[in-house]
C-alpha atoms as a PDB file:
ATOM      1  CA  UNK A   1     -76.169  46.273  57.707  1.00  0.00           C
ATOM      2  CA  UNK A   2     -72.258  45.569  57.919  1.00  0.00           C
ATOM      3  CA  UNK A   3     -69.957  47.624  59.292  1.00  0.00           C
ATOM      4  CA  UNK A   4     -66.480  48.381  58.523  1.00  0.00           C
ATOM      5  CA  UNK A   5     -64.598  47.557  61.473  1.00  0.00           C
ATOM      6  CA  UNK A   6     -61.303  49.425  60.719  1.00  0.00           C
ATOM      7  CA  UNK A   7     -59.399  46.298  60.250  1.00  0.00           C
ATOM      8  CA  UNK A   8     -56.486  46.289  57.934  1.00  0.00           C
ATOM      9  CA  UNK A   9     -54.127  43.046  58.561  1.00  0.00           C
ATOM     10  CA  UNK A  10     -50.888  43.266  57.908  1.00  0.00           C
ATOM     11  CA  UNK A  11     -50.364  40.701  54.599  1.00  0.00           C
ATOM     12  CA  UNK A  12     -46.976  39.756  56.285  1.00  0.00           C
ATOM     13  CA  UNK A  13     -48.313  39.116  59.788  1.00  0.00           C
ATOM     14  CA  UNK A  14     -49.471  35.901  60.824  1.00  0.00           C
ATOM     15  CA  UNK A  15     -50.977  37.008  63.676  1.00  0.00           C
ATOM     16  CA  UNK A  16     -53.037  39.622  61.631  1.00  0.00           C
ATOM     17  CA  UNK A  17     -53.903  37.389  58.957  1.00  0.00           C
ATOM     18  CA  UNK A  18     -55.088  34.501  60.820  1.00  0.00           C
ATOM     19  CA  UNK A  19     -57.321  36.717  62.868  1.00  0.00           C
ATOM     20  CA  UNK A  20     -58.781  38.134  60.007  1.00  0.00           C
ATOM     21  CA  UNK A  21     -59.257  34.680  58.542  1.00  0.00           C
ATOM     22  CA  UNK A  22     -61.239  33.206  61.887  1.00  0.00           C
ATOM     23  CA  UNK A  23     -63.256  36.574  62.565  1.00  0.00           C
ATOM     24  CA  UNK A  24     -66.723  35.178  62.249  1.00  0.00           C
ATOM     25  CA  UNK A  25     -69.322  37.062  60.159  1.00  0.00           C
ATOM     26  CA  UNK A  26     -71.431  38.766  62.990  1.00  0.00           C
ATOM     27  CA  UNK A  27     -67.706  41.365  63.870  1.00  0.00           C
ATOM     28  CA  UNK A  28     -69.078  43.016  60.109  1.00  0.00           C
ATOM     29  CA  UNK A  29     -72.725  42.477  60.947  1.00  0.00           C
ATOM     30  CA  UNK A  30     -73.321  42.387  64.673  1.00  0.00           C
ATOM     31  CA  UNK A  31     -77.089  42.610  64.163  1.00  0.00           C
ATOM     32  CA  UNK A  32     -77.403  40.770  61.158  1.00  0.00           C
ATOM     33  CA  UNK A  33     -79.840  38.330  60.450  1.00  0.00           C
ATOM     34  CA  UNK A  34     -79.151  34.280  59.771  1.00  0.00           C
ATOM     35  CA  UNK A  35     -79.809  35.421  56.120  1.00  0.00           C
ATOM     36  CA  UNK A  36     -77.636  38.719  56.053  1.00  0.00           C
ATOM     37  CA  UNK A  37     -74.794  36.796  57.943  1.00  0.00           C
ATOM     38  CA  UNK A  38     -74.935  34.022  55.090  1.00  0.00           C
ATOM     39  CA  UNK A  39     -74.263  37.024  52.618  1.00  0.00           C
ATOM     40  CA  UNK A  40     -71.271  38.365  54.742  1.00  0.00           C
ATOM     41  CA  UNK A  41     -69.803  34.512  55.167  1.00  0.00           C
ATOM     42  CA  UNK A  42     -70.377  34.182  50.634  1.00  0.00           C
ATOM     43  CA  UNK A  43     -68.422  38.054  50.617  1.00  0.00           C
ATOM     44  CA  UNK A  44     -65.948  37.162  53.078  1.00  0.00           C
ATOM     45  CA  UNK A  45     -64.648  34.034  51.907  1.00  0.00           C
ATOM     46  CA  UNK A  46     -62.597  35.087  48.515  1.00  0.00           C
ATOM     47  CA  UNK A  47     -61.469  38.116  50.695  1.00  0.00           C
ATOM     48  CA  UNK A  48     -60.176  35.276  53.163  1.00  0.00           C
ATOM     49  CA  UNK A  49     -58.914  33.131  50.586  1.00  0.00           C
ATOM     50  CA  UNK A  50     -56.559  35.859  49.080  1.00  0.00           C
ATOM     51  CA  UNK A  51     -55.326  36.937  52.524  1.00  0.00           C
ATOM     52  CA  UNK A  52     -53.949  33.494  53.383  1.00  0.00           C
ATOM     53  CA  UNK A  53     -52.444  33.381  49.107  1.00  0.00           C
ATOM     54  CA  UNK A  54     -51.035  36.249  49.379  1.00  0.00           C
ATOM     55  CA  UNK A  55     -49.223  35.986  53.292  1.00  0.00           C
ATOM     56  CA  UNK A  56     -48.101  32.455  52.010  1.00  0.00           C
ATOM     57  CA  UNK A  57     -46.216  34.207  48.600  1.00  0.00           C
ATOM     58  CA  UNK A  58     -44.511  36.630  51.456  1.00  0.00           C
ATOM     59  CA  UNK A  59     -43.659  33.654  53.529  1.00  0.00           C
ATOM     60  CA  UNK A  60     -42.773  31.827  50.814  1.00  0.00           C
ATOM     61  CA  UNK A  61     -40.176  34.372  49.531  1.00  0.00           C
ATOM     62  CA  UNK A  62     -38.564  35.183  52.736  1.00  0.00           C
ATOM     63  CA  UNK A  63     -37.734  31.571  53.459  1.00  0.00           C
ATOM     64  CA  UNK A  64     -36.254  31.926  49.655  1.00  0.00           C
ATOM     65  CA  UNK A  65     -34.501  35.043  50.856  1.00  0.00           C
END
């Protein structure tokens, strides 16, 4: 079962991003099996991918700034 952990990174935060990015699978499914982990890795990794996009646009623009 996965959990919702409260989390909600700040998209302009490194900090915040790159811990969300490197939290492994088992913080949303602490008792999750190898199979149900797999499954949180395959939902996690977009949600990953569009953190890091969208904190390097913000970076991006406030070096342009």
């Amino acid at each position: 079962m996965m959990r919702d952990t409260g989390l909600t990174p700040d998209p302009e935060s490194a900090v915040d991003v790159l811990a969300f990015v490197l939290c492994p699978a088992r913080a949303f499914a602490p008792r999750g099996s190898a199979r149900e982990l797999a499954a949180v890795r395959e939902m996690m990794r977009p949600m990953k991918a569009e953190a890091c996009r969208r904190f390097a646009r913000i970076a991006s623009a406030r070096r342009r700034s």
